[in-house]
C-alpha atoms as a PDB file:
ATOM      1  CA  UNK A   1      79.600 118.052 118.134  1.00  0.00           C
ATOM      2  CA  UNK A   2      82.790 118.577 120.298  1.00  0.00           C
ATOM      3  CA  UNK A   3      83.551 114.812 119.433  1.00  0.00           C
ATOM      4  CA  UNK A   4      83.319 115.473 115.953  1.00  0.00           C
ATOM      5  CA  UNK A   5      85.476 118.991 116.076  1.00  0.00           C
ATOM      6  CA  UNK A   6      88.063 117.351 117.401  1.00  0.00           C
ATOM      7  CA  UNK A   7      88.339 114.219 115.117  1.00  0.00           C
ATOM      8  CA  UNK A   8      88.473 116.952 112.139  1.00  0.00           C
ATOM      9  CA  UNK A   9      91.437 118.913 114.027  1.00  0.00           C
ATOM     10  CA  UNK A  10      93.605 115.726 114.593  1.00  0.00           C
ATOM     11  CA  UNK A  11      92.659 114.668 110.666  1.00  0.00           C
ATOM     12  CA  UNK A  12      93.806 117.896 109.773  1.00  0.00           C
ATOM     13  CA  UNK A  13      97.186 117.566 111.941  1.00  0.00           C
ATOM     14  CA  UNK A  14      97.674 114.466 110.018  1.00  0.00           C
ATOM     15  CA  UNK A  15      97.921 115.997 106.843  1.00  0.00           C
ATOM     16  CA  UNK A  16      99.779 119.473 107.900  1.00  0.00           C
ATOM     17  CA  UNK A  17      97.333 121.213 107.862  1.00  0.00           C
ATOM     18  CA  UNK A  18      96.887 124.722 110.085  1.00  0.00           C
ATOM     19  CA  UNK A  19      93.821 125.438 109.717  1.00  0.00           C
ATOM     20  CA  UNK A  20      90.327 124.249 108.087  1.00  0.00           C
ATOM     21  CA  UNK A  21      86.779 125.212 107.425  1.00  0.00           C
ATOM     22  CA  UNK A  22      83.787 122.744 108.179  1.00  0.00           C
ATOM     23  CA  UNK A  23      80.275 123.453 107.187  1.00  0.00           C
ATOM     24  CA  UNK A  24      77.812 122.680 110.644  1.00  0.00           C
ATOM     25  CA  UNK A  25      76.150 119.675 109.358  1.00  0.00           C
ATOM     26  CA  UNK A  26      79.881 117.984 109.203  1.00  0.00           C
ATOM     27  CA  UNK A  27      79.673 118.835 113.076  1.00  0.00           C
ATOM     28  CA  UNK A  28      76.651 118.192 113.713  1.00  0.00           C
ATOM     29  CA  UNK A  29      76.721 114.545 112.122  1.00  0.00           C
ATOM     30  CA  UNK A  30      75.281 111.439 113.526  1.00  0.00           C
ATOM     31  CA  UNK A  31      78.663 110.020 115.184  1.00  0.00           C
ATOM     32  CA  UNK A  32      77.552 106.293 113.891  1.00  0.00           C
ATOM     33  CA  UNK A  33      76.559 107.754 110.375  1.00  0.00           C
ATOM     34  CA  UNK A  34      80.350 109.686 110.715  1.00  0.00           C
ATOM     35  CA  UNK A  35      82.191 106.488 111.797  1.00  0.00           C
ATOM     36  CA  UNK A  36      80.441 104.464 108.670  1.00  0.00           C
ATOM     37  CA  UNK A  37      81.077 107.056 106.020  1.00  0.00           C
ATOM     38  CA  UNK A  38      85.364 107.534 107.503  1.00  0.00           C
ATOM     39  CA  UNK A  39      85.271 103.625 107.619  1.00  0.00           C
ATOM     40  CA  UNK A  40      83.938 103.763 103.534  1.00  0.00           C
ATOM     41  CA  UNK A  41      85.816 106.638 102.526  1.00  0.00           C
ATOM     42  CA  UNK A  42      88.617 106.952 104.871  1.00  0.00           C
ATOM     43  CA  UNK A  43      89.838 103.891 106.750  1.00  0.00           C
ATOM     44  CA  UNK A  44      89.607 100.995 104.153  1.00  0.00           C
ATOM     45  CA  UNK A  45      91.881 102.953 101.587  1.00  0.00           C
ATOM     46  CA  UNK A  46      94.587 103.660 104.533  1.00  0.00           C
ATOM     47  CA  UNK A  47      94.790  99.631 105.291  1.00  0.00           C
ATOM     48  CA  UNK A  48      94.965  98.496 101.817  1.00  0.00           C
ATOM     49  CA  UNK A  49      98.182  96.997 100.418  1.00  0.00           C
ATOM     50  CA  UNK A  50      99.545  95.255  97.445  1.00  0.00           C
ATOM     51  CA  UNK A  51     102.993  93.322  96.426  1.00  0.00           C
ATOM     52  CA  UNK A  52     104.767  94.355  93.586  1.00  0.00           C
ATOM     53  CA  UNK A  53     107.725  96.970  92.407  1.00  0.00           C
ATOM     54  CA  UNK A  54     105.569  99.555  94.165  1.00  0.00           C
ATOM     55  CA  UNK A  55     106.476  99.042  97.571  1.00  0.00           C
ATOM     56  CA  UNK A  56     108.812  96.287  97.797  1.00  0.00           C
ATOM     57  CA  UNK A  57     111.559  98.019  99.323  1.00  0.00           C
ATOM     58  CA  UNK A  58     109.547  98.231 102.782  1.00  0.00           C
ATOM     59  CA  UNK A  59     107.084  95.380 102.369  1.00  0.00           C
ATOM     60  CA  UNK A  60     110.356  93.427 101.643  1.00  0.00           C
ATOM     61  CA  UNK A  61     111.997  94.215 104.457  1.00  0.00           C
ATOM     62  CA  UNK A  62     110.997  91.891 107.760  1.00  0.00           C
ATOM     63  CA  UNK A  63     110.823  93.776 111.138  1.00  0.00           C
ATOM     64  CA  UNK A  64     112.011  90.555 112.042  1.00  0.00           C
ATOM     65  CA  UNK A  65     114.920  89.805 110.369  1.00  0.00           C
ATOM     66  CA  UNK A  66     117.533  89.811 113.052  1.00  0.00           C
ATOM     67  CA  UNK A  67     120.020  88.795 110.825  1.00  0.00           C
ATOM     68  CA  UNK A  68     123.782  90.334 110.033  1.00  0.00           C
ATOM     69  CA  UNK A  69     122.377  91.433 106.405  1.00  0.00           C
ATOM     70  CA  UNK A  70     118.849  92.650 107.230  1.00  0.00           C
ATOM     71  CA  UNK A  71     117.372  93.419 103.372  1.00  0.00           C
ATOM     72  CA  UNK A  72     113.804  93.254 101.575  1.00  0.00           C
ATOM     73  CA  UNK A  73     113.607  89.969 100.214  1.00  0.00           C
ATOM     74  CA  UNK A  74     110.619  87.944  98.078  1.00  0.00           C
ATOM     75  CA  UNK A  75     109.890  84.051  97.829  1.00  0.00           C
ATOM     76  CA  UNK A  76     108.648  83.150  94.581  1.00  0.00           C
ATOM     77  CA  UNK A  77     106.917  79.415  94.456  1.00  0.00           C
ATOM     78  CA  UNK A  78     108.258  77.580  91.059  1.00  0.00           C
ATOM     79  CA  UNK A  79     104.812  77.965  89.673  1.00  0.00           C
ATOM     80  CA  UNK A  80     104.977  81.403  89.352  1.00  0.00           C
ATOM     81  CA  UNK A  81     107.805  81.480  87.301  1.00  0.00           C
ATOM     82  CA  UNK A  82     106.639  84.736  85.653  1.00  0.00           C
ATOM     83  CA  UNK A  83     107.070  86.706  88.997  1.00  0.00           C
ATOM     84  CA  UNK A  84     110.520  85.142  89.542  1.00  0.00           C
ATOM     85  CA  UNK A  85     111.542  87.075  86.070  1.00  0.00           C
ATOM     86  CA  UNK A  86     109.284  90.788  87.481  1.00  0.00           C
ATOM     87  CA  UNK A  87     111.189  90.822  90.402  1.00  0.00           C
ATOM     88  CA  UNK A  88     114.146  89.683  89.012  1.00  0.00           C
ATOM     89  CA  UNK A  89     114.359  92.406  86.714  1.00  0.00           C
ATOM     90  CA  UNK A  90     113.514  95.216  89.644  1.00  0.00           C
ATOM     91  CA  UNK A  91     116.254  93.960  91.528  1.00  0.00           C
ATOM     92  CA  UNK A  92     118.803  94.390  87.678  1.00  0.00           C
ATOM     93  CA  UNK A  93     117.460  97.206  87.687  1.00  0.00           C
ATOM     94  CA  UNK A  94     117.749  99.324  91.009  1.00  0.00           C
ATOM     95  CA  UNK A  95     120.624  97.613  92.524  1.00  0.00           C
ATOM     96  CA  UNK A  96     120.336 100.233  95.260  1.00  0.00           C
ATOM     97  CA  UNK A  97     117.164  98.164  96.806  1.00  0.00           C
ATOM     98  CA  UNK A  98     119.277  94.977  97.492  1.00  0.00           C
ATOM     99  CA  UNK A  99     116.610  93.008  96.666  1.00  0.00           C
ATOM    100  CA  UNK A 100     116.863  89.293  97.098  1.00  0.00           C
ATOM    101  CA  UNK A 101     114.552  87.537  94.972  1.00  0.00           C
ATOM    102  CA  UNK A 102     114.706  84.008  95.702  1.00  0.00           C
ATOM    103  CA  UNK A 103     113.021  80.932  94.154  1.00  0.00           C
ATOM    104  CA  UNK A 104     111.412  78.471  96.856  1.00  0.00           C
ATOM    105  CA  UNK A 105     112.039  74.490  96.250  1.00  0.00           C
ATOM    106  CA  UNK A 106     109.157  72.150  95.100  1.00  0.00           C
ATOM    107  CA  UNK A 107     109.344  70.467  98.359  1.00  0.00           C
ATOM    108  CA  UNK A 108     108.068  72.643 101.170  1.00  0.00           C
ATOM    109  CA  UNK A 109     109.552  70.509 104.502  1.00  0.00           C
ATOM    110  CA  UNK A 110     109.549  72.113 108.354  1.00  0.00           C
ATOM    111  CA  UNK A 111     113.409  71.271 107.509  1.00  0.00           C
ATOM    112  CA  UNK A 112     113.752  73.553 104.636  1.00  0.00           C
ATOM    113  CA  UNK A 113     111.462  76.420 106.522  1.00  0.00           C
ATOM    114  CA  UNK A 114     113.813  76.345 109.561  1.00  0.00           C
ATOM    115  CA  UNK A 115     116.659  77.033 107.260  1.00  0.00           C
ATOM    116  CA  UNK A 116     114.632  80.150 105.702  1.00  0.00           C
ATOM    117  CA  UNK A 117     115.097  81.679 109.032  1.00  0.00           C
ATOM    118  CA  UNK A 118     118.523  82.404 108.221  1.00  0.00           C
ATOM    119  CA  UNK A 119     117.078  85.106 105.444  1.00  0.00           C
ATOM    120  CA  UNK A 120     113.556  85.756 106.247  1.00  0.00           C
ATOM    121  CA  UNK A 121     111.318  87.623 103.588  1.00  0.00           C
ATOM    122  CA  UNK A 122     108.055  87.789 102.299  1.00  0.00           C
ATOM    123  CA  UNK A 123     106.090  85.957 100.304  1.00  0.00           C
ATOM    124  CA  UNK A 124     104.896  86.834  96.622  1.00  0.00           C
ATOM    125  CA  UNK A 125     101.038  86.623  96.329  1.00  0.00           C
ATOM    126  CA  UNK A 126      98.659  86.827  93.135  1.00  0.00           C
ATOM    127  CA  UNK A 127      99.431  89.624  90.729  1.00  0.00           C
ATOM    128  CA  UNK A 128      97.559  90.595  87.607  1.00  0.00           C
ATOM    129  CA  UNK A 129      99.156  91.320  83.835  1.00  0.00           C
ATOM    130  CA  UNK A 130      98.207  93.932  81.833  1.00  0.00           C
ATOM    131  CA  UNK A 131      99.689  94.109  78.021  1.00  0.00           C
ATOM    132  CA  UNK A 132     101.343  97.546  77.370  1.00  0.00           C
ATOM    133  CA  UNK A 133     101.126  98.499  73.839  1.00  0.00           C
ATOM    134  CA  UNK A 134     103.449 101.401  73.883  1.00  0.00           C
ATOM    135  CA  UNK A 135     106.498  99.663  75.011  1.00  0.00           C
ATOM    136  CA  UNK A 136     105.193  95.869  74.226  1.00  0.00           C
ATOM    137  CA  UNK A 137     105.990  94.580  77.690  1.00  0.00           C
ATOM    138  CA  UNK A 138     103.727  93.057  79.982  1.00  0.00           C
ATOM    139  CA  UNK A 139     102.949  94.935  83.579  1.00  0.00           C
ATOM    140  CA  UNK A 140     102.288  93.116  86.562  1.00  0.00           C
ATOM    141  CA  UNK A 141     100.454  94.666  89.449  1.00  0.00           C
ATOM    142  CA  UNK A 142      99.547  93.156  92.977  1.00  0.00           C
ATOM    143  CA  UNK A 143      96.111  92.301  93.753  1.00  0.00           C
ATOM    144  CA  UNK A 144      94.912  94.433  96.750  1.00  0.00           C
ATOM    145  CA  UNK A 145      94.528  93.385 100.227  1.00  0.00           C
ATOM    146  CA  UNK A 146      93.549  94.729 103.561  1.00  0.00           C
ATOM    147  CA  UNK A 147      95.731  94.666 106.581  1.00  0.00           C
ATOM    148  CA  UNK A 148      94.636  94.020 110.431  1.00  0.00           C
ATOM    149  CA  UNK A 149      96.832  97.367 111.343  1.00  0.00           C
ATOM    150  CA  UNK A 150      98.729 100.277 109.957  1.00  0.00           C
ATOM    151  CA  UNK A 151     102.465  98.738 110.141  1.00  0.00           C
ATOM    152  CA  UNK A 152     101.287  95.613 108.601  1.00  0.00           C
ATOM    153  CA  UNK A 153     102.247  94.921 105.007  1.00  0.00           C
ATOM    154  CA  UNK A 154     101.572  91.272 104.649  1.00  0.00           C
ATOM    155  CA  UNK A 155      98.128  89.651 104.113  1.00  0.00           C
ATOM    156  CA  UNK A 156      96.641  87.885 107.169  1.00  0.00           C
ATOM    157  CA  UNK A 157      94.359  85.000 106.979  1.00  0.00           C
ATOM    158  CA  UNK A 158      91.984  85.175 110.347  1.00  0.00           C
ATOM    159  CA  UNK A 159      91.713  88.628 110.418  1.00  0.00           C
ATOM    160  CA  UNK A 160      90.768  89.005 106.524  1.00  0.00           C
ATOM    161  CA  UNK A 161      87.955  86.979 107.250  1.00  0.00           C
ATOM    162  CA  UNK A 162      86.472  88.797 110.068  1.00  0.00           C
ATOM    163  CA  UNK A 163      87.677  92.125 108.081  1.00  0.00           C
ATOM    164  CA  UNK A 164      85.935  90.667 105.019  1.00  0.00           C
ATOM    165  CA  UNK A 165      82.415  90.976 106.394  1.00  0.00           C
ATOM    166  CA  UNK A 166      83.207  95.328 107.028  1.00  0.00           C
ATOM    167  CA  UNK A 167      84.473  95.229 103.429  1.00  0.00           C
ATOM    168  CA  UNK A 168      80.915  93.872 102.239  1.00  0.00           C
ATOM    169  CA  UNK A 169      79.039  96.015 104.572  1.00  0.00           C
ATOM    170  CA  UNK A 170      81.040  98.955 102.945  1.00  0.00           C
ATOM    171  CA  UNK A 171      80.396  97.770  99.505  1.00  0.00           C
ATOM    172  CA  UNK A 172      84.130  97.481  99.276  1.00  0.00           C
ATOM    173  CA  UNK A 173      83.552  94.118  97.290  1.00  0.00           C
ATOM    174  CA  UNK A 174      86.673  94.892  95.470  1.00  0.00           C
ATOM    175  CA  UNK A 175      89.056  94.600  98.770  1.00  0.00           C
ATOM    176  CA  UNK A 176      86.788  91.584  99.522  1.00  0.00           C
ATOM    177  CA  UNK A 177      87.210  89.770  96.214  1.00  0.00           C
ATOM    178  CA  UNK A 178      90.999  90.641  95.902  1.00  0.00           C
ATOM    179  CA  UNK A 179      91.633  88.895  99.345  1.00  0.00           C
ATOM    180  CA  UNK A 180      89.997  85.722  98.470  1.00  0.00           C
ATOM    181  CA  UNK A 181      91.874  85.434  94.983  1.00  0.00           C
ATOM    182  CA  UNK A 182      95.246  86.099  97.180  1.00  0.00           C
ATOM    183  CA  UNK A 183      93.819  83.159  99.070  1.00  0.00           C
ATOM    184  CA  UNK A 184      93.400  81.214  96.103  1.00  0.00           C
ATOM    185  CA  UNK A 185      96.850  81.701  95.086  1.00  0.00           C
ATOM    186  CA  UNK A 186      98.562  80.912  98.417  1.00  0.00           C
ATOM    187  CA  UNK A 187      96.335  77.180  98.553  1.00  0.00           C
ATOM    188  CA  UNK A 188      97.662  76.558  94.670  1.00  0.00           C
ATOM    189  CA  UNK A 189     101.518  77.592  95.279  1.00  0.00           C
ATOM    190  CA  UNK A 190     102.107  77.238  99.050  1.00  0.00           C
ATOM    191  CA  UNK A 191      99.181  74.774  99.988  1.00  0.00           C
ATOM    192  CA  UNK A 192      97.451  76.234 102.591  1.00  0.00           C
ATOM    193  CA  UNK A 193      96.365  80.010 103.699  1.00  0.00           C
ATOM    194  CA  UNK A 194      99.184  81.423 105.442  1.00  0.00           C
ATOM    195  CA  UNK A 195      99.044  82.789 109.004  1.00  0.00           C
ATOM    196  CA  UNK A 196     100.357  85.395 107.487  1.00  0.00           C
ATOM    197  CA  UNK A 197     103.077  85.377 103.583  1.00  0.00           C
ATOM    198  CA  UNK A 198     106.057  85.444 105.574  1.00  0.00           C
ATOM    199  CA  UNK A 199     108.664  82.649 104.952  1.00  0.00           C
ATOM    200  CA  UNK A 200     108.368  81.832 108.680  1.00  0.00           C
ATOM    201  CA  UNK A 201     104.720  81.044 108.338  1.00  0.00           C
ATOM    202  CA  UNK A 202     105.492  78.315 105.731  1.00  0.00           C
ATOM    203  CA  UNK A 203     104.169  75.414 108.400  1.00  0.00           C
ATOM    204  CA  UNK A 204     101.530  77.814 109.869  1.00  0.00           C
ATOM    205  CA  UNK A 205      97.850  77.829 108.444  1.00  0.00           C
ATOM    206  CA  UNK A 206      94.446  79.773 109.593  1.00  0.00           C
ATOM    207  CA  UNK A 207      91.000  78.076 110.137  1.00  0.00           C
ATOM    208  CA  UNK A 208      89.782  76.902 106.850  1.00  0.00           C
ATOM    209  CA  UNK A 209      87.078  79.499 105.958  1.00  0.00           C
ATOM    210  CA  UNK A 210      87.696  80.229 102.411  1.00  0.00           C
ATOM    211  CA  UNK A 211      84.924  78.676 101.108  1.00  0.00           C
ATOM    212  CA  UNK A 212      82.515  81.016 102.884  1.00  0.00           C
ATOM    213  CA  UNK A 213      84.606  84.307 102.345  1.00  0.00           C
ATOM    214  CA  UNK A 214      84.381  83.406  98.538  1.00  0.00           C
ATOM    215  CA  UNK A 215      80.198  82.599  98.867  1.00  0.00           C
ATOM    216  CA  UNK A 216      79.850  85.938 100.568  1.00  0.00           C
ATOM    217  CA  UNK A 217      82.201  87.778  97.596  1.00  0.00           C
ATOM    218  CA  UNK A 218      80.249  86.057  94.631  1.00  0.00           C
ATOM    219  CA  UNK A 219      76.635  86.854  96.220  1.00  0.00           C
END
């Protein structure tokens, strides 16, 4: 009970809050039943990300760009040519970002990576488009993903797997699902699954267990 007192204080520092009422059977809850349902509920929500206009500005940025001109910047492969224009237009549009949207070349060589490291950035991942009818213009939103930690903003490849089988447990299929089509997307523009969709992780790939991520997802 003390356990679980004090997890509801610090949860209610974290939000501002100065003071709170709790019923006894939120105190007296089974600690492994509590730790499942804030996992569900709680945890999963707090670790999910997504790339797009939302939350460029700090996913874009690099912690570590160590350059003269540190600024959020996005690859876009040449097959996604529709992303080049989406992020093209945020940039037009909110000049304040200094967004660099940059398309990568055909030819991914450990020559042309080493160069990148002059202007690191991130990597574009799958999006889906949704037709507006009121203004006629297609909206793109990023497909959701689940990070290893709370600073992270990029998708990892080991750790989605092993964070994969919690998703399922949770019945977070969703989260599960929207990993493995990021996955999908990163084998059909950048040819393998990134250590991580950072344009230093060009030449770096994770054990090859797509295949049973997207078994587990489907059944």
């Amino acid at each position: 009970m003390l356990s679980n007192l004090l997890q509801e204080l610090t949860i209610a520092k974290d939000y501002g809050r100065k003071r709170i009422v709790l019923d006894e059977a939120r105190l007296s809850e089974n600690p492994v039943a509590r730790l499942s349902r804030l996992i569900k509920n709680s945890f999963w929500n707090a670790l999910t990300r997504r790339i797009d206009g939302s939350n460029i500005e700090v996913a874009g940025k690099d912690p570590k760009d160590w350059t003269d001109d540190p600024r959020p910047r996005i690859y876009v492969p040449p097959g996604a040519p529709e992303q080049f224009e989406y992020y093209s237009k945020i940039a037009a549009d909110y000049p304040e970002l200094r967004l660099d949207v940059v398309m990568l070349d055909a030819d991914i060589t450990p020559d042309y990576v080493m160069k990148l490291k002059e202007k690191p950035g991130l990597l574009a991942l799958a999006m889906t488009k949704q037709h507006n009818e009121d203004t006629g213009e297609d909206e793109y939103t990023g497909v959701p993903f689940v990070v290893p930690g709370g600073r992270f903003n990029e998708l990892y490849g080991w750790y989605s797997y092993m964070e994969s089988f919690g998703l399922l447990v949770s019945d977070r299929v969703d989260l599960a699902k929207g990993m493995v089509i990021n996955f999908c997307f990163e084998i059909k523009h950048y040819g393998k699954i990134l250590n991580a969709n950072r344009s230093y992780y060009l030449t770096r790939s994770q054990p090859p267990f797509l295949t049973d991520m997207a078994l587990r997802v489907y059944e």
